[in-house]
N, C-alpha and C. Protein backbone atom coordinates (compact mmCIF):
# COMPACT_ATOMS: atom_id res chain seq x y z
N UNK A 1 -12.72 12.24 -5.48
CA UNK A 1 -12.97 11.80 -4.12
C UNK A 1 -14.24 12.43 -3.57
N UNK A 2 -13.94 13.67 -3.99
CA UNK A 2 -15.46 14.18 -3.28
C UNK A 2 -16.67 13.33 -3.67
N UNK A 3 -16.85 13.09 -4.84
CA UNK A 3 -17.87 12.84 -5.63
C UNK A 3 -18.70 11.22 -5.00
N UNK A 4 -17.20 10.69 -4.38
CA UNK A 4 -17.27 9.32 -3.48
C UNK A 4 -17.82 9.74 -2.33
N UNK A 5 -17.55 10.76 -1.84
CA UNK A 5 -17.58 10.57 -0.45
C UNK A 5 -19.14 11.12 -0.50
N UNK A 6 -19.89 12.02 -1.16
CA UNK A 6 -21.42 12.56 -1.17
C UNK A 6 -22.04 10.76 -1.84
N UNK A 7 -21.48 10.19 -2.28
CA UNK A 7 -22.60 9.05 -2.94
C UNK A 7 -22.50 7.97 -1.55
N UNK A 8 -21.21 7.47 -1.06
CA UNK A 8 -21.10 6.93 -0.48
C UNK A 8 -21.49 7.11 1.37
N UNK A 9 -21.65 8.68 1.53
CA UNK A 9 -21.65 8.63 2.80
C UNK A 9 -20.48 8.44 3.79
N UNK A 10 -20.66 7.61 4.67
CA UNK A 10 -19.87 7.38 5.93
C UNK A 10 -18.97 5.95 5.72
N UNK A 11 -19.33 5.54 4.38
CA UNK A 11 -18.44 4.43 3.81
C UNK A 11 -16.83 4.49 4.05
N UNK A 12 -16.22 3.56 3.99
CA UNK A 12 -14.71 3.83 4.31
C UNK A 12 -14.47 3.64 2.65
N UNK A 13 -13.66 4.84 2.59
CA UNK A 13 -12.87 5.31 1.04
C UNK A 13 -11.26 5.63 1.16
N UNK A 14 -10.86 4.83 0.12
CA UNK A 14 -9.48 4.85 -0.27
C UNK A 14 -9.17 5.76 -1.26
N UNK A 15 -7.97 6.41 -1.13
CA UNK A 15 -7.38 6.85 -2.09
C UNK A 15 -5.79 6.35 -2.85
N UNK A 16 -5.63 5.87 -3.66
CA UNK A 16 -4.37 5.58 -4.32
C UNK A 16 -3.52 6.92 -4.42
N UNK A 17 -2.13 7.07 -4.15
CA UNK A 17 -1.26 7.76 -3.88
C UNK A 17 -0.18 7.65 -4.68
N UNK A 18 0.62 8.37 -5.48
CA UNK A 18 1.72 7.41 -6.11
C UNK A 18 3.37 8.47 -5.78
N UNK A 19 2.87 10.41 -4.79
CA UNK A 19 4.02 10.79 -4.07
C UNK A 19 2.92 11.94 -2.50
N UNK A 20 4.21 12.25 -2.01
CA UNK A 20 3.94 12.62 -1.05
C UNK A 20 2.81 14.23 -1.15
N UNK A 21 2.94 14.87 -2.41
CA UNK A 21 1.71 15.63 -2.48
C UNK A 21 0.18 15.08 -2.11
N UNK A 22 0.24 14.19 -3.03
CA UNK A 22 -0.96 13.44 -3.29
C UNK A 22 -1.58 13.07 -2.31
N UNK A 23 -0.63 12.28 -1.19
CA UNK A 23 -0.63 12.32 0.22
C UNK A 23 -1.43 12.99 1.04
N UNK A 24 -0.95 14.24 0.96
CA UNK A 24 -1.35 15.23 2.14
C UNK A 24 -2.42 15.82 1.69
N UNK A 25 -2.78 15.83 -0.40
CA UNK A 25 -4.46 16.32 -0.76
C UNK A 25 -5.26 15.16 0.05
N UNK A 26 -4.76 14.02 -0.12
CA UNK A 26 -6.12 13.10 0.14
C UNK A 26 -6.37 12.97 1.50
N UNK A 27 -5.24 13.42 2.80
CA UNK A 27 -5.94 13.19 4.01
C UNK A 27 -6.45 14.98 4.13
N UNK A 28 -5.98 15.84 3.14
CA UNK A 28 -7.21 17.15 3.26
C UNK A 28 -8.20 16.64 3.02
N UNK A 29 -8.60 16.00 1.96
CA UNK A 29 -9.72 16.03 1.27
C UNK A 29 -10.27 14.93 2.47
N UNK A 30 -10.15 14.29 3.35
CA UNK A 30 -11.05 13.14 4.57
C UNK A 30 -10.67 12.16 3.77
N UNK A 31 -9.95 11.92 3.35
CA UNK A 31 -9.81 10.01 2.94
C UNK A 31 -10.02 9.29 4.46
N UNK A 32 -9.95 8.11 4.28
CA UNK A 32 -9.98 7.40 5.52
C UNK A 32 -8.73 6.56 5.70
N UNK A 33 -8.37 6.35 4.32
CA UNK A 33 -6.86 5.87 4.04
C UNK A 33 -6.00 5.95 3.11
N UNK A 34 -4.87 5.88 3.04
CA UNK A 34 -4.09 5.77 1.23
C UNK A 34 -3.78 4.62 1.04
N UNK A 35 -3.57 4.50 -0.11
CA UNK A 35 -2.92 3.64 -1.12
C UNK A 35 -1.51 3.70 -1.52
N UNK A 36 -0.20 3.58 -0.77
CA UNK A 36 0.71 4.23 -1.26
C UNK A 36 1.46 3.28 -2.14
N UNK A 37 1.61 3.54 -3.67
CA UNK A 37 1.44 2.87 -4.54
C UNK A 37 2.71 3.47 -5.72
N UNK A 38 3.40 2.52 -6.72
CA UNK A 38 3.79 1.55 -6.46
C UNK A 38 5.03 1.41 -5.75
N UNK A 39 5.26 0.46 -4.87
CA UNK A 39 6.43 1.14 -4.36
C UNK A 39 7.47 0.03 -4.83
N UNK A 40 7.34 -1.07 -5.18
CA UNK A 40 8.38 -1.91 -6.09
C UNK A 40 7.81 -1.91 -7.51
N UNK A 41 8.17 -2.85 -8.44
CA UNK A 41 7.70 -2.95 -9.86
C UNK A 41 6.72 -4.00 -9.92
N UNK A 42 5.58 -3.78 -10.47
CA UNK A 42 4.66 -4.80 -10.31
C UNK A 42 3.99 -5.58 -11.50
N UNK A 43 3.57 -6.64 -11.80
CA UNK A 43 2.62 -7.23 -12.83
C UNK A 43 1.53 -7.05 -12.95
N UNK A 44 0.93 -7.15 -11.86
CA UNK A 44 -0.93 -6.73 -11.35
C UNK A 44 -1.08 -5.73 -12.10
N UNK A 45 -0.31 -4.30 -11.99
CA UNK A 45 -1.04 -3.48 -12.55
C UNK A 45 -0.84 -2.78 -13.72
N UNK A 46 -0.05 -3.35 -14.78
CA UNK A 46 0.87 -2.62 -16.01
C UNK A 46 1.14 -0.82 -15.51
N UNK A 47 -0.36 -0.75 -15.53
CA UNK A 47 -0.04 0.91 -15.27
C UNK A 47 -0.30 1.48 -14.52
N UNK A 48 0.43 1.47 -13.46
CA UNK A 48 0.80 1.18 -11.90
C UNK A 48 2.09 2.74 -11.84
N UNK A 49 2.63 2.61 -13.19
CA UNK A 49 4.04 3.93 -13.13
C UNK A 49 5.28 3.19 -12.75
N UNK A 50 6.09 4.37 -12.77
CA UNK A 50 7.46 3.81 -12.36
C UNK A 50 7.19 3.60 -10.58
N UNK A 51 8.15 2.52 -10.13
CA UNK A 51 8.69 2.65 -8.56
C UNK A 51 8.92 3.35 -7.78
N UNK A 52 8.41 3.91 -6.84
CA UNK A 52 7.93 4.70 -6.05
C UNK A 52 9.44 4.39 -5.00
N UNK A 53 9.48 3.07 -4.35
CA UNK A 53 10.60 2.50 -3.45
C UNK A 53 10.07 2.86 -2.04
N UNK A 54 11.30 2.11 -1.13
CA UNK A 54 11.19 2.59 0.31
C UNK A 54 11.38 3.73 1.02
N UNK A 55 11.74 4.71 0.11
CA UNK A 55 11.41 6.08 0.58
C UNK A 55 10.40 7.07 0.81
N UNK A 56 9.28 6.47 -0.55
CA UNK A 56 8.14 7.16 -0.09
C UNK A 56 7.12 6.70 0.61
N UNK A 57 7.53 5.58 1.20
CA UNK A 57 6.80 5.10 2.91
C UNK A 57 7.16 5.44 3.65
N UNK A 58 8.64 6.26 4.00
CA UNK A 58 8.98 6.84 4.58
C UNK A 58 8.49 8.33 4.93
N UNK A 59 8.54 8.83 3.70
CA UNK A 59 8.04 10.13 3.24
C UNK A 59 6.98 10.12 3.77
N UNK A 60 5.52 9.45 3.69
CA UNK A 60 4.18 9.65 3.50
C UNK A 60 3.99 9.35 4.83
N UNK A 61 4.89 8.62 5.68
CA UNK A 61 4.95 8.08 7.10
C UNK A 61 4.86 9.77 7.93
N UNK A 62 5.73 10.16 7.62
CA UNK A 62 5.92 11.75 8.04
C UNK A 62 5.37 12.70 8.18
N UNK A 63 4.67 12.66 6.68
CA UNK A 63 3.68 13.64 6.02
C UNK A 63 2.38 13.48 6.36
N UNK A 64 1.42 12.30 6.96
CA UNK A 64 0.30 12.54 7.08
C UNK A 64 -0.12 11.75 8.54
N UNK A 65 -1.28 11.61 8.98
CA UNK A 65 -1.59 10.96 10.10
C UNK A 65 -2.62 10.28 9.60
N UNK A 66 -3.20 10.15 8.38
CA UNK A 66 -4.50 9.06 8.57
C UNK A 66 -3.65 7.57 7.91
N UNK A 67 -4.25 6.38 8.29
CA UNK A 67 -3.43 4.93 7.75
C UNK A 67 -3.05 5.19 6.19
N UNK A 68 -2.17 4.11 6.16
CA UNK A 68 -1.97 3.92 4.24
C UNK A 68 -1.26 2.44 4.48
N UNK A 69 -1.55 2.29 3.51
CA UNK A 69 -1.60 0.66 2.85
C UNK A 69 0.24 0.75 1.62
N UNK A 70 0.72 0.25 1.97
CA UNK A 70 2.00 0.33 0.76
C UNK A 70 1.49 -0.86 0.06
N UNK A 71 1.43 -0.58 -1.41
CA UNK A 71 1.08 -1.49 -2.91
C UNK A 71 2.15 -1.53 -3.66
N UNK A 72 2.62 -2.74 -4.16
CA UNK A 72 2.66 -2.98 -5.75
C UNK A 72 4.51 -4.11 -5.33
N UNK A 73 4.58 -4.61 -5.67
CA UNK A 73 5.91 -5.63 -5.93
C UNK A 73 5.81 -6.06 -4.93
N UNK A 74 4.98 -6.46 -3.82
CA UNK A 74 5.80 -6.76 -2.57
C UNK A 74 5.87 -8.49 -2.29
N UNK A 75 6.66 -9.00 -1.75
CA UNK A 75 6.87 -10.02 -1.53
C UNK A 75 7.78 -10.44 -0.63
N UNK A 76 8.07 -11.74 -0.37
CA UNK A 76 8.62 -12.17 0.96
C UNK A 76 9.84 -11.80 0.96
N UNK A 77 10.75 -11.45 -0.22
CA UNK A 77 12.24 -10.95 -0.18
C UNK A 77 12.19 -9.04 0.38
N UNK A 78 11.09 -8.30 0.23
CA UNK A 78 11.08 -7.24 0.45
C UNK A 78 9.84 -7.00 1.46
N UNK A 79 9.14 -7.55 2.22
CA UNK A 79 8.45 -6.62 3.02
C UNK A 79 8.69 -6.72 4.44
N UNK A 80 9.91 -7.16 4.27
CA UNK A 80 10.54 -6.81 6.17
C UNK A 80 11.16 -5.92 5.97
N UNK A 81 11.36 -4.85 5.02
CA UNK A 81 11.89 -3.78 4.57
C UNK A 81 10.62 -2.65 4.61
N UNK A 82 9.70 -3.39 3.44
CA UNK A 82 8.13 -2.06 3.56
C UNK A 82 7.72 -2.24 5.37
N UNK A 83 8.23 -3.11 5.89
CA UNK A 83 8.13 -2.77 7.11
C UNK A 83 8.81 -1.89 8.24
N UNK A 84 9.91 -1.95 7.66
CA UNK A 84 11.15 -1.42 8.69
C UNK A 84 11.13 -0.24 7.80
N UNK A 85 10.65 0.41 6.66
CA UNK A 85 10.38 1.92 6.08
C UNK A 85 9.23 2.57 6.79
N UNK A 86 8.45 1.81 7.70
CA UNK A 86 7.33 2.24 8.34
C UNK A 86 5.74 2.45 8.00
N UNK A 87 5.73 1.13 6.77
CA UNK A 87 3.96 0.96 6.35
C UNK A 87 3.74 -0.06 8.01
N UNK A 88 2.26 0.29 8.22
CA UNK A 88 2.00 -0.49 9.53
C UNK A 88 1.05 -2.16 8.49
N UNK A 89 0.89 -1.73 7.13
CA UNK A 89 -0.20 -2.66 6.59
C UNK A 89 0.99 -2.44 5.12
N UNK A 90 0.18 -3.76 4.19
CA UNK A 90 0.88 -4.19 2.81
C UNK A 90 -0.03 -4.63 2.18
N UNK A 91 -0.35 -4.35 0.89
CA UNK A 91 -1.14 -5.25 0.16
C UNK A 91 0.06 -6.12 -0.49
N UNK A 92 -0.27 -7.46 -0.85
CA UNK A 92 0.39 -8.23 -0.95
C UNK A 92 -0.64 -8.61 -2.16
N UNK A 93 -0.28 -9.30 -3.74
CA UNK A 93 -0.97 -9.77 -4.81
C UNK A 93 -0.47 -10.86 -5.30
N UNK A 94 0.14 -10.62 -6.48
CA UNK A 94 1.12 -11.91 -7.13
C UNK A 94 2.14 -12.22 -6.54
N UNK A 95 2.31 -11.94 -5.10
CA UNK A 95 3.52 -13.03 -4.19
C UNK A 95 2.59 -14.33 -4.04
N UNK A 96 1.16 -13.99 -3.62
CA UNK A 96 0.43 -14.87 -3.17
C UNK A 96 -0.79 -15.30 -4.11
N UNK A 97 -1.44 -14.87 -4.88
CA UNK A 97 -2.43 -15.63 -5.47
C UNK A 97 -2.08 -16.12 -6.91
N UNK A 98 -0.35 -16.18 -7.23
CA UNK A 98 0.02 -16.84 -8.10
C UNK A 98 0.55 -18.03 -8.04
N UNK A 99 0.36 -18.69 -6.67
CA UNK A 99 1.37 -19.67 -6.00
C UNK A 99 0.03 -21.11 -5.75
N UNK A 100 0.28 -21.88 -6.52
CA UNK A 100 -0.16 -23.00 -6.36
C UNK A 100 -1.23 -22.94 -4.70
N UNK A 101 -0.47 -23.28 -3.98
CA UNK A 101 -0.81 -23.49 -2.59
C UNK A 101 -0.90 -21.51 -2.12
N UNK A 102 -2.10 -21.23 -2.20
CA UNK A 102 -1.92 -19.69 -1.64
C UNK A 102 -2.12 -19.79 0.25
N UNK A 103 -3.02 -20.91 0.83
CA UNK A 103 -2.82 -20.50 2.08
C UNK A 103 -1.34 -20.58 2.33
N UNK A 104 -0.97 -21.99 2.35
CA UNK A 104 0.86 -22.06 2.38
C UNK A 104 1.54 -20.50 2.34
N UNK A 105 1.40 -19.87 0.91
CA UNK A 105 1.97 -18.90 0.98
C UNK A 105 1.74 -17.83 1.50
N UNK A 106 0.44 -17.29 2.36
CA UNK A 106 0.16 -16.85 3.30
C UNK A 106 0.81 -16.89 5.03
N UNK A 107 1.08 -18.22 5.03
CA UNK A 107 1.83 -19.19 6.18
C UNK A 107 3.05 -18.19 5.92
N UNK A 108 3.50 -18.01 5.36
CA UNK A 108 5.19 -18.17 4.83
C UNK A 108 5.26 -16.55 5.37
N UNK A 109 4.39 -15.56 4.42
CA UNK A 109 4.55 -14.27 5.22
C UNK A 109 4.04 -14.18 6.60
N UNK A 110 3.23 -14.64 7.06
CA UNK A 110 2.97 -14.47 8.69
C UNK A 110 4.36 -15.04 10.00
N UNK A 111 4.83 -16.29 8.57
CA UNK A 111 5.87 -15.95 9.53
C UNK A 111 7.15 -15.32 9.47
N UNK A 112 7.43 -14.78 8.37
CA UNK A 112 8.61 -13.45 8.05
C UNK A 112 7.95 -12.72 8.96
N UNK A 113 6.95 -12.42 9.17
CA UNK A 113 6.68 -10.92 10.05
C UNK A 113 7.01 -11.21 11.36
N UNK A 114 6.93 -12.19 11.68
CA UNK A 114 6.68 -12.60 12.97
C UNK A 114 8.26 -12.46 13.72
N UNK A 115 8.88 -12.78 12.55
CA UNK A 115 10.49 -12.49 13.18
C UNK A 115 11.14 -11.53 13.62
């Protein structure tokens, strides 16, 4: 990270996270955000690790004050859950850019959230 943050400057830099240590090095170290990663089982990334789950959005919710992003399985059966564990943001992948119609399936989570 350091090595990012002297090349990059005042750039906004992520860090991938995969428990709550990792967490609290990267908002020492000035991240600007995490990656909290994986927290279901995913395809995107083979080696991604085991499942993390809805606890350590919970966890990392607790543990730090700069944003984080929850990654990896998420989809329309589970992220009114990565929501109600307390990620404020989701990356979302193969729910949506494996689906024929991806705006549609964009449609579809805006409106699960919305409920």
């Amino acid at each position: 990270y350091g090595k990012a943050r002297k090349l990059l400057k005042d750039k906004i830099i992520g860090v991938t996270v995969h428990n709550v240590e990792e967490a609290i090095e990267a908002e020492k170290l000035k991240a600007d955000y995490i990656g909290v990663s994986p927290i279901f089982e995913t395809k995107t990334k083979p080696d991604a690790g085991p499942a993390a789950g809805l606890r350590l959005i919970e966890e990392v919710k607790k543990a730090v004050k700069i944003p984080f992003v929850a990654i990896g399985g998420i989809n329309l059966e589970n992220i009114n859950d990565v929501v109600k564990a307390g990620a404020k943001s989701a990356a979302v992948i193969s729910a949506i850019v494996t689906k024929d119609d991806v705006e549609e399936e964009c449609r579809k989570f805006i409106g699960v959230l919305r409920k």
